[in-house]
PDB file of N, CA and C in Angstrom:
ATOM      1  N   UNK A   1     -28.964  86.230 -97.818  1.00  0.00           N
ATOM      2  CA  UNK A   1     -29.884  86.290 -98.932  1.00  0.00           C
ATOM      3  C   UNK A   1     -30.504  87.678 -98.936  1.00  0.00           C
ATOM      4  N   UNK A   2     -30.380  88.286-100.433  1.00  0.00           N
ATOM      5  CA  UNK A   2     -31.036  89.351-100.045  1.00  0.00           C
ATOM      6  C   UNK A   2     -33.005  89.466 -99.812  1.00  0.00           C
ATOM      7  N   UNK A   3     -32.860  90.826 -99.355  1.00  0.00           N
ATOM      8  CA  UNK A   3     -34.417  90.575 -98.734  1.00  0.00           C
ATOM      9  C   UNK A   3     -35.250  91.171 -99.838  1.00  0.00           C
ATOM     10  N   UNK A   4     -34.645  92.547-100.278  1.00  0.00           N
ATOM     11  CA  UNK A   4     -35.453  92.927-101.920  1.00  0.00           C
ATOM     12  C   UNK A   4     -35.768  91.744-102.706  1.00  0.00           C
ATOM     13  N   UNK A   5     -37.305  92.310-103.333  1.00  0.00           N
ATOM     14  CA  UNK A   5     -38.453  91.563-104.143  1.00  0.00           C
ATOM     15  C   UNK A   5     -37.836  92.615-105.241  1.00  0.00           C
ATOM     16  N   UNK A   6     -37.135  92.004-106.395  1.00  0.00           N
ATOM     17  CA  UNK A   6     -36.270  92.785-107.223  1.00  0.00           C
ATOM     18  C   UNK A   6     -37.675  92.786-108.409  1.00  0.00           C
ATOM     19  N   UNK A   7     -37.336  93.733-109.341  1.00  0.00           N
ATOM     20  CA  UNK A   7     -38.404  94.147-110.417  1.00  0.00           C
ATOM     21  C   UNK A   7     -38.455  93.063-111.592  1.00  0.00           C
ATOM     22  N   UNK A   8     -37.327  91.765-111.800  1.00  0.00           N
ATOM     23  CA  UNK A   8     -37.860  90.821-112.427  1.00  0.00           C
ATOM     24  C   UNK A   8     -37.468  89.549-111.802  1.00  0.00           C
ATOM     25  N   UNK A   9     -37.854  88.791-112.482  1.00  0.00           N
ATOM     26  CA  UNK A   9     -37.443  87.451-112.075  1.00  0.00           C
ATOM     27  C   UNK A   9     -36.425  86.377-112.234  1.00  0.00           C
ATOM     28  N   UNK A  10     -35.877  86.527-110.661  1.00  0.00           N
ATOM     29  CA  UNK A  10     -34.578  85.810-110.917  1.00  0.00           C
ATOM     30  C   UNK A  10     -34.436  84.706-110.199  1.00  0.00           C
ATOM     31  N   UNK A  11     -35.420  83.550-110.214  1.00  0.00           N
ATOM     32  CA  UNK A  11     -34.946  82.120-109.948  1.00  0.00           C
ATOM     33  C   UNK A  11     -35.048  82.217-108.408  1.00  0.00           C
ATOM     34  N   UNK A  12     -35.381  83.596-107.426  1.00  0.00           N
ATOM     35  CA  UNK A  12     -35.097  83.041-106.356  1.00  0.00           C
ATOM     36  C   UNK A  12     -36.458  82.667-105.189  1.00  0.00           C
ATOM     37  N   UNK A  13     -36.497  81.743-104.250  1.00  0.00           N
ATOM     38  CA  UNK A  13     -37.850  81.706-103.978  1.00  0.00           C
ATOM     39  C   UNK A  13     -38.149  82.730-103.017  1.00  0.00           C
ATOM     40  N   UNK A  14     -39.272  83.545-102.807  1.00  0.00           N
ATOM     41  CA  UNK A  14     -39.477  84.407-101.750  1.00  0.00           C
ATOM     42  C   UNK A  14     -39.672  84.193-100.432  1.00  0.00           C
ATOM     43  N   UNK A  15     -39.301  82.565-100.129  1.00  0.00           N
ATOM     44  CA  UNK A  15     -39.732  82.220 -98.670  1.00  0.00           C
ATOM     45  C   UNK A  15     -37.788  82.530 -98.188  1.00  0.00           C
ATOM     46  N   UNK A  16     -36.955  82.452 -99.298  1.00  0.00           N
ATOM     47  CA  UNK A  16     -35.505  82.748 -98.996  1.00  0.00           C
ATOM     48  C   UNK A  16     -35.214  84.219 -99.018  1.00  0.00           C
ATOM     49  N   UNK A  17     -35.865  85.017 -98.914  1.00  0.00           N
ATOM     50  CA  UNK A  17     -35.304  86.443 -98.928  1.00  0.00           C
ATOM     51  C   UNK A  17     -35.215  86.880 -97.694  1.00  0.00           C
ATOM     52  N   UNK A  18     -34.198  87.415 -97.602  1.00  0.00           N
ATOM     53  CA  UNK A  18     -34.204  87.827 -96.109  1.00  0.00           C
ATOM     54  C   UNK A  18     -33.504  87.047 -95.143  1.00  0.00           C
ATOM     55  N   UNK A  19     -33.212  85.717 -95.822  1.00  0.00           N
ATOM     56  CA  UNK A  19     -32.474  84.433 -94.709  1.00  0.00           C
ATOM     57  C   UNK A  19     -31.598  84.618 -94.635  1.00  0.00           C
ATOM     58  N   UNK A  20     -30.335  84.056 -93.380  1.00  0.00           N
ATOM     59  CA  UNK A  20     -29.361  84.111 -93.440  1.00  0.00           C
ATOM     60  C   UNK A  20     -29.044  82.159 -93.627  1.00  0.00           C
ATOM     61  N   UNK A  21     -27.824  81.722 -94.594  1.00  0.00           N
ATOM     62  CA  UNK A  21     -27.440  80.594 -95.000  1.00  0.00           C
ATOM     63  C   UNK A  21     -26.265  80.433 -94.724  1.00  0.00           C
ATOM     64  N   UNK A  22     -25.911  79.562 -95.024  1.00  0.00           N
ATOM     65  CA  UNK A  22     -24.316  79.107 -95.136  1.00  0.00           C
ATOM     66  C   UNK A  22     -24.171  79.028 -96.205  1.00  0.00           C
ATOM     67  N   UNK A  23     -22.689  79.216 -96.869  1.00  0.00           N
ATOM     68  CA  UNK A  23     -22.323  78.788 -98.132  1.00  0.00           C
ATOM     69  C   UNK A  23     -21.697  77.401 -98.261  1.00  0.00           C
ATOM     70  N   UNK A  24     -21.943  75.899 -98.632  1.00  0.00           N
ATOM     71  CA  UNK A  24     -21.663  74.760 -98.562  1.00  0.00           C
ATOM     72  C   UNK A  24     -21.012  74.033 -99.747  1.00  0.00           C
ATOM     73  N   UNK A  25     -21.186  75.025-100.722  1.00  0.00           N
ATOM     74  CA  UNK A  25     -20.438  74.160-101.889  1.00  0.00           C
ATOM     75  C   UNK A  25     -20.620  75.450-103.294  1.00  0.00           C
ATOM     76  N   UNK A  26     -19.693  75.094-104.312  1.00  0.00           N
ATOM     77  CA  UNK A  26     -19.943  75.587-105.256  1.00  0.00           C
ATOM     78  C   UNK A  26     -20.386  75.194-107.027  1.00  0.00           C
ATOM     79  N   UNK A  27     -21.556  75.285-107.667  1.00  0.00           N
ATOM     80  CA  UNK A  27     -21.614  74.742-108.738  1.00  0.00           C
ATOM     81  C   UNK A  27     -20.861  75.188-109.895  1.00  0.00           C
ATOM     82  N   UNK A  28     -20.347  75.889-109.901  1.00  0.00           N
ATOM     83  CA  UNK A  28     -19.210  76.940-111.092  1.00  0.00           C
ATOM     84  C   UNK A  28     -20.186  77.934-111.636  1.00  0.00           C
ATOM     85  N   UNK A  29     -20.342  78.413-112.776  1.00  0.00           N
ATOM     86  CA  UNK A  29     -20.477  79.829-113.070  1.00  0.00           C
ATOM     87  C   UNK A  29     -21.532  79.285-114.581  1.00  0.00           C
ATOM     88  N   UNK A  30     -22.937  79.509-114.529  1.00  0.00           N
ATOM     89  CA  UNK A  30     -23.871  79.639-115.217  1.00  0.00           C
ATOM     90  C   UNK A  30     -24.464  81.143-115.426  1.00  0.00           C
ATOM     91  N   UNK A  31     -25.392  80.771-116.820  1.00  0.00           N
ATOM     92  CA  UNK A  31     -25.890  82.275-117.554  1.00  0.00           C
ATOM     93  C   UNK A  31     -27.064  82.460-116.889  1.00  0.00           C
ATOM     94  N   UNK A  32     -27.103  83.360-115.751  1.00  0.00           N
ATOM     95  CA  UNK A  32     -27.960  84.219-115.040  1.00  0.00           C
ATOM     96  C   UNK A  32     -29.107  84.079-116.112  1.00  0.00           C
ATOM     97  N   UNK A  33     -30.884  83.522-115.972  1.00  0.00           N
ATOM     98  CA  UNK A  33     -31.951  83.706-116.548  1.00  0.00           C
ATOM     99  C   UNK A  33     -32.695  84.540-115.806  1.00  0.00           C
ATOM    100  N   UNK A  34     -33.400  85.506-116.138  1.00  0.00           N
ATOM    101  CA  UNK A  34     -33.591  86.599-116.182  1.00  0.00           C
ATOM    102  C   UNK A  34     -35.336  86.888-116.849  1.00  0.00           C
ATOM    103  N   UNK A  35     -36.385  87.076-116.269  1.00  0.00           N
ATOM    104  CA  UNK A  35     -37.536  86.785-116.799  1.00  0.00           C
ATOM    105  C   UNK A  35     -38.242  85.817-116.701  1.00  0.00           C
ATOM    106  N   UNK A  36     -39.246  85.170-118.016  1.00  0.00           N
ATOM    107  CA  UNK A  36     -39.900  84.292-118.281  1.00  0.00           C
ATOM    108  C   UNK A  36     -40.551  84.350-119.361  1.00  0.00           C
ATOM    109  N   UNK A  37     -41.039  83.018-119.922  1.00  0.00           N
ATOM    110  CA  UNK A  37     -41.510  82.810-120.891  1.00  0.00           C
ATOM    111  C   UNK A  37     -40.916  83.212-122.144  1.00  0.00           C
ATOM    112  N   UNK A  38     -41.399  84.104-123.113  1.00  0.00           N
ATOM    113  CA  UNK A  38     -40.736  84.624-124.029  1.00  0.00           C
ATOM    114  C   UNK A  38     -39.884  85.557-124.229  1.00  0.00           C
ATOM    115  N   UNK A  39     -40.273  86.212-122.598  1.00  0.00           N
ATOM    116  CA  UNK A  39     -39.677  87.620-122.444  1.00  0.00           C
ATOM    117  C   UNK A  39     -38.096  87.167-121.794  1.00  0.00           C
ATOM    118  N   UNK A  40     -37.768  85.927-121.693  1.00  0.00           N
ATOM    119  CA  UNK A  40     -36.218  85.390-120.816  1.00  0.00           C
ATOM    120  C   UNK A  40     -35.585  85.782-122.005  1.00  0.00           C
ATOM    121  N   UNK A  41     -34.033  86.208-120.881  1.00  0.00           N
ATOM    122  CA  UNK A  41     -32.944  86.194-121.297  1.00  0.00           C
ATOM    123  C   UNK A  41     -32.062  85.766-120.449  1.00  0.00           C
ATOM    124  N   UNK A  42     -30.264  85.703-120.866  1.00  0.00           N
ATOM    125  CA  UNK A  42     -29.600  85.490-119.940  1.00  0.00           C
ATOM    126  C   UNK A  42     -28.248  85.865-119.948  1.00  0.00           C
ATOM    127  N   UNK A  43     -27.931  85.939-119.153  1.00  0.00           N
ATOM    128  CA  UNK A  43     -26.986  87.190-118.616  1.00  0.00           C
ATOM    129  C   UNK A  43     -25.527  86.623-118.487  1.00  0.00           C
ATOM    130  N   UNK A  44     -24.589  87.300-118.715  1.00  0.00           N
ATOM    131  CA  UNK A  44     -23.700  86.737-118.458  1.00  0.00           C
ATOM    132  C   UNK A  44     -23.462  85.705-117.216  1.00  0.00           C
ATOM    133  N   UNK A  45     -22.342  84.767-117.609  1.00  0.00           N
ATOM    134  CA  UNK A  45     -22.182  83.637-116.108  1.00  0.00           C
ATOM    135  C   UNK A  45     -22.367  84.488-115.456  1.00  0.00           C
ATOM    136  N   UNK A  46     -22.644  84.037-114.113  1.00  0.00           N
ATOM    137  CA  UNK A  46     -22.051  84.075-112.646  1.00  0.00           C
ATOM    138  C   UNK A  46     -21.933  82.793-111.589  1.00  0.00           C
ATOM    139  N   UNK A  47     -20.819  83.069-110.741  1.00  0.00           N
ATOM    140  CA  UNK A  47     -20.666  81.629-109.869  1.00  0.00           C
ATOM    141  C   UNK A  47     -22.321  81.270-109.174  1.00  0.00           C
ATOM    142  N   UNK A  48     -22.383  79.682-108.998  1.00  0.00           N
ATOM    143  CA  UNK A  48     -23.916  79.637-108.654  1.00  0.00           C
ATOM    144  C   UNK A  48     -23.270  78.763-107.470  1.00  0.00           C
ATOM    145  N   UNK A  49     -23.912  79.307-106.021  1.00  0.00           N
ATOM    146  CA  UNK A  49     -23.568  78.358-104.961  1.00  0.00           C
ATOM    147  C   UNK A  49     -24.766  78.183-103.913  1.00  0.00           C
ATOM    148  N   UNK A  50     -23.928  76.334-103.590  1.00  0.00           N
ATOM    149  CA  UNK A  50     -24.808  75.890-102.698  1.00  0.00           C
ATOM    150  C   UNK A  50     -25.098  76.917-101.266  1.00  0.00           C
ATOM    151  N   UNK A  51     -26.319  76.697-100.979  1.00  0.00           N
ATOM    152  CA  UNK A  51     -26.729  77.282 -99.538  1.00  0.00           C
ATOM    153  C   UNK A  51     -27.378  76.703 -99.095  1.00  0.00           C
ATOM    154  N   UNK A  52     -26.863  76.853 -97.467  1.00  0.00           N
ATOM    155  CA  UNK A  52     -27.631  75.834 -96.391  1.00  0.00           C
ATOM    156  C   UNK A  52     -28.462  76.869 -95.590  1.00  0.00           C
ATOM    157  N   UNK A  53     -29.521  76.156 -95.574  1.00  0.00           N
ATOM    158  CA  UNK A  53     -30.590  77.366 -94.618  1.00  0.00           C
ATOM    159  C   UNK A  53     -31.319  76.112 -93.494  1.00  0.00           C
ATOM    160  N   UNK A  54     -31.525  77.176 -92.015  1.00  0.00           N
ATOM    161  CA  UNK A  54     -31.751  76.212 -91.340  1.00  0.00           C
ATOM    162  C   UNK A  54     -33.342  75.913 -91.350  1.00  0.00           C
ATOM    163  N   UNK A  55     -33.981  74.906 -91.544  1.00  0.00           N
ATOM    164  CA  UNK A  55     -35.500  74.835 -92.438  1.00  0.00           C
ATOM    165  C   UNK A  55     -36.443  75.510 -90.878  1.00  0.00           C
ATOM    166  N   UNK A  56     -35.998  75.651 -89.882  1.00  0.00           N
ATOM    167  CA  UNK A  56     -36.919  75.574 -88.761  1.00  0.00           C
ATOM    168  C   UNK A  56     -36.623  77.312 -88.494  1.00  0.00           C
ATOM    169  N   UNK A  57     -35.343  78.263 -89.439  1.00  0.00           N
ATOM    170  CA  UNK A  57     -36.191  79.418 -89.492  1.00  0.00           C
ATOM    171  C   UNK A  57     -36.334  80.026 -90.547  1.00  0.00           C
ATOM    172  N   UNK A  58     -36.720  78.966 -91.953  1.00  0.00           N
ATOM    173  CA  UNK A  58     -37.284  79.435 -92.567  1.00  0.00           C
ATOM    174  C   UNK A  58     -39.081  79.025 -92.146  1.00  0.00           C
ATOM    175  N   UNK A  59     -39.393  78.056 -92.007  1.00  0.00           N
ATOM    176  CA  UNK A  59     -40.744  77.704 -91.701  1.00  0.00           C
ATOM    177  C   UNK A  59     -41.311  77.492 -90.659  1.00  0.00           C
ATOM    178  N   UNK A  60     -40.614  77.706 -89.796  1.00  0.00           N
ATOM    179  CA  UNK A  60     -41.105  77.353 -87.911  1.00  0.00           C
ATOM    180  C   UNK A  60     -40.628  76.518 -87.934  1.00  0.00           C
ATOM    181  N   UNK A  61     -41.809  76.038 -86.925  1.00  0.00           N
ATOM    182  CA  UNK A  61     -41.721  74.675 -85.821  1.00  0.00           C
ATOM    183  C   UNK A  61     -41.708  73.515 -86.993  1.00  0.00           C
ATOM    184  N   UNK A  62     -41.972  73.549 -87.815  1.00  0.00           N
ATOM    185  CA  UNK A  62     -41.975  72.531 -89.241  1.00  0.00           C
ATOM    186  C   UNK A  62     -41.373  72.090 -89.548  1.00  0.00           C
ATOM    187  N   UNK A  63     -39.858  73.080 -88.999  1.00  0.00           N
ATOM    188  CA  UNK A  63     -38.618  72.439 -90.296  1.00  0.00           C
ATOM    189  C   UNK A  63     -37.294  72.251 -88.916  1.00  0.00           C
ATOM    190  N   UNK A  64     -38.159  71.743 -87.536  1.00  0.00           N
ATOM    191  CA  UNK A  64     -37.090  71.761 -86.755  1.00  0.00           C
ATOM    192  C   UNK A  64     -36.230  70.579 -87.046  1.00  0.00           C
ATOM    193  N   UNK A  65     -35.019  70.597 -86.818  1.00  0.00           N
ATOM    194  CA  UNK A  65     -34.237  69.642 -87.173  1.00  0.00           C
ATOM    195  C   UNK A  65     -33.508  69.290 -88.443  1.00  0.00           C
ATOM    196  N   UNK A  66     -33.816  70.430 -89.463  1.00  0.00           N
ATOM    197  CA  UNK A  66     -33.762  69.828 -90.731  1.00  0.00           C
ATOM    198  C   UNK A  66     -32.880  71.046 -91.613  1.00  0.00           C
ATOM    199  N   UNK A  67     -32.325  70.719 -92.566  1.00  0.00           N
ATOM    200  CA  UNK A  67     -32.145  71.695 -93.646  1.00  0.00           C
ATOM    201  C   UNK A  67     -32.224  71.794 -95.015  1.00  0.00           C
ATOM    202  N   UNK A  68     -32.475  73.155 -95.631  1.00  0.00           N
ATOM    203  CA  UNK A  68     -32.819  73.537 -96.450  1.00  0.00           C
ATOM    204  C   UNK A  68     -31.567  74.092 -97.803  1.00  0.00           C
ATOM    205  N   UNK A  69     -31.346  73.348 -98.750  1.00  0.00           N
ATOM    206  CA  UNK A  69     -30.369  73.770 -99.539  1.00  0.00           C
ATOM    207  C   UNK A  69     -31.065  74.207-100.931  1.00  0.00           C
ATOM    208  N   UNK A  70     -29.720  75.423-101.220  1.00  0.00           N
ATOM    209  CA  UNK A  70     -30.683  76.171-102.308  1.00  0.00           C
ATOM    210  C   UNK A  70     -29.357  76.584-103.438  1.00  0.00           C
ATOM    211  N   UNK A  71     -29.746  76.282-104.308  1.00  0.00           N
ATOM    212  CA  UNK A  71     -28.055  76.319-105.394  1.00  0.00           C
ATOM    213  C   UNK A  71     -28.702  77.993-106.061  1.00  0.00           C
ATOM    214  N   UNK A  72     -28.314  78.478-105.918  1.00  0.00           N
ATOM    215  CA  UNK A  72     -28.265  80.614-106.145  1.00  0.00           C
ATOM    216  C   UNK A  72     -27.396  81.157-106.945  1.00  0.00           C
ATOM    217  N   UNK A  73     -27.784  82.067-107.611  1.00  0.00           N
ATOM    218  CA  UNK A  73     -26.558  82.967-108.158  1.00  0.00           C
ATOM    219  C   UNK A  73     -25.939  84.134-107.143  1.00  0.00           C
ATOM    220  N   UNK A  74     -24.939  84.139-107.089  1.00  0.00           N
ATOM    221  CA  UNK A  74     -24.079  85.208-106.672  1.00  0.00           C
ATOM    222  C   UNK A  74     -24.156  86.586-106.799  1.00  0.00           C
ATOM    223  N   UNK A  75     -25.273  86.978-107.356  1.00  0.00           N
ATOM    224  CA  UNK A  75     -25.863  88.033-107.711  1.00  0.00           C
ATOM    225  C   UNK A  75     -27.217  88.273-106.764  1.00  0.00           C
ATOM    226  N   UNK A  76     -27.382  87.433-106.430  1.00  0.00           N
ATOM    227  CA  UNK A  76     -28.605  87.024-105.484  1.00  0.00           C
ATOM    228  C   UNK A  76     -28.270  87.388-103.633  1.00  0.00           C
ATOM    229  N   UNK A  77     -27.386  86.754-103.446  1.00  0.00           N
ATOM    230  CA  UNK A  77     -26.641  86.727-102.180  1.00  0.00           C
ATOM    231  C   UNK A  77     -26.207  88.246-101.711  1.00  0.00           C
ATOM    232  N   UNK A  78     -26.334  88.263-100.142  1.00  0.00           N
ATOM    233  CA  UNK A  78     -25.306  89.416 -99.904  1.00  0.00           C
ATOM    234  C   UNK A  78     -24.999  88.624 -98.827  1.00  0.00           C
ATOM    235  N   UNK A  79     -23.403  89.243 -97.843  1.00  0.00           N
ATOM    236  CA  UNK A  79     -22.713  88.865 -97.084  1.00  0.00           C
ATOM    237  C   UNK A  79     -22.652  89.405 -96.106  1.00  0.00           C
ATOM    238  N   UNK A  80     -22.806  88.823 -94.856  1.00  0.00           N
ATOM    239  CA  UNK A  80     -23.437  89.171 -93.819  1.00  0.00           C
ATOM    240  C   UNK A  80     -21.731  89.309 -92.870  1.00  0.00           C
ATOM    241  N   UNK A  81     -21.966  90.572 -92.395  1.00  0.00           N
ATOM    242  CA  UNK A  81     -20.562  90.507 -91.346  1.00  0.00           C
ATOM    243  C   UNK A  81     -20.840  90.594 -89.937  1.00  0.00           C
TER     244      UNK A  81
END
């Protein structure tokens, strides 16, 4: 996930920036929204996929045991080697 707080708003939550996930599934390819309120638009598709995050390091001791799934655009993501 990337860690940039990008200059508008794109659907993603800021407690996920910076995480590393798994990729678990794929929803196919939706129009990127872009903004809010009156000022939205939307962007051409892109593939939107499931991600598994492990909840205990996104939130501590809180989320031991548990996980966290987050359906994203592909535009959102980077790939970790």
């Amino acid at each position: 996930m990337s860690s940039v707080d990008p200059d508008e708003f794109r659907r993603v939550p800021g407690y996920l920036r910076g995480q590393v996930g798994v990729v678990v599934g794929e929803c196919g390819n939706k129009p990127l929204p872009v903004g809010h309120g009156a000022g939205e638009v939307f962007r051409e598709p892109e593939p939107v996929l499931t991600v598994r995050f492990d909840a205990e390091r996104v939130f501590g001791a809180t989320g031991a045991g548990s996980y966290l799934h987050a359906d994203l655009w592909l535009s959102n993501l980077e790939e970790v080697s």
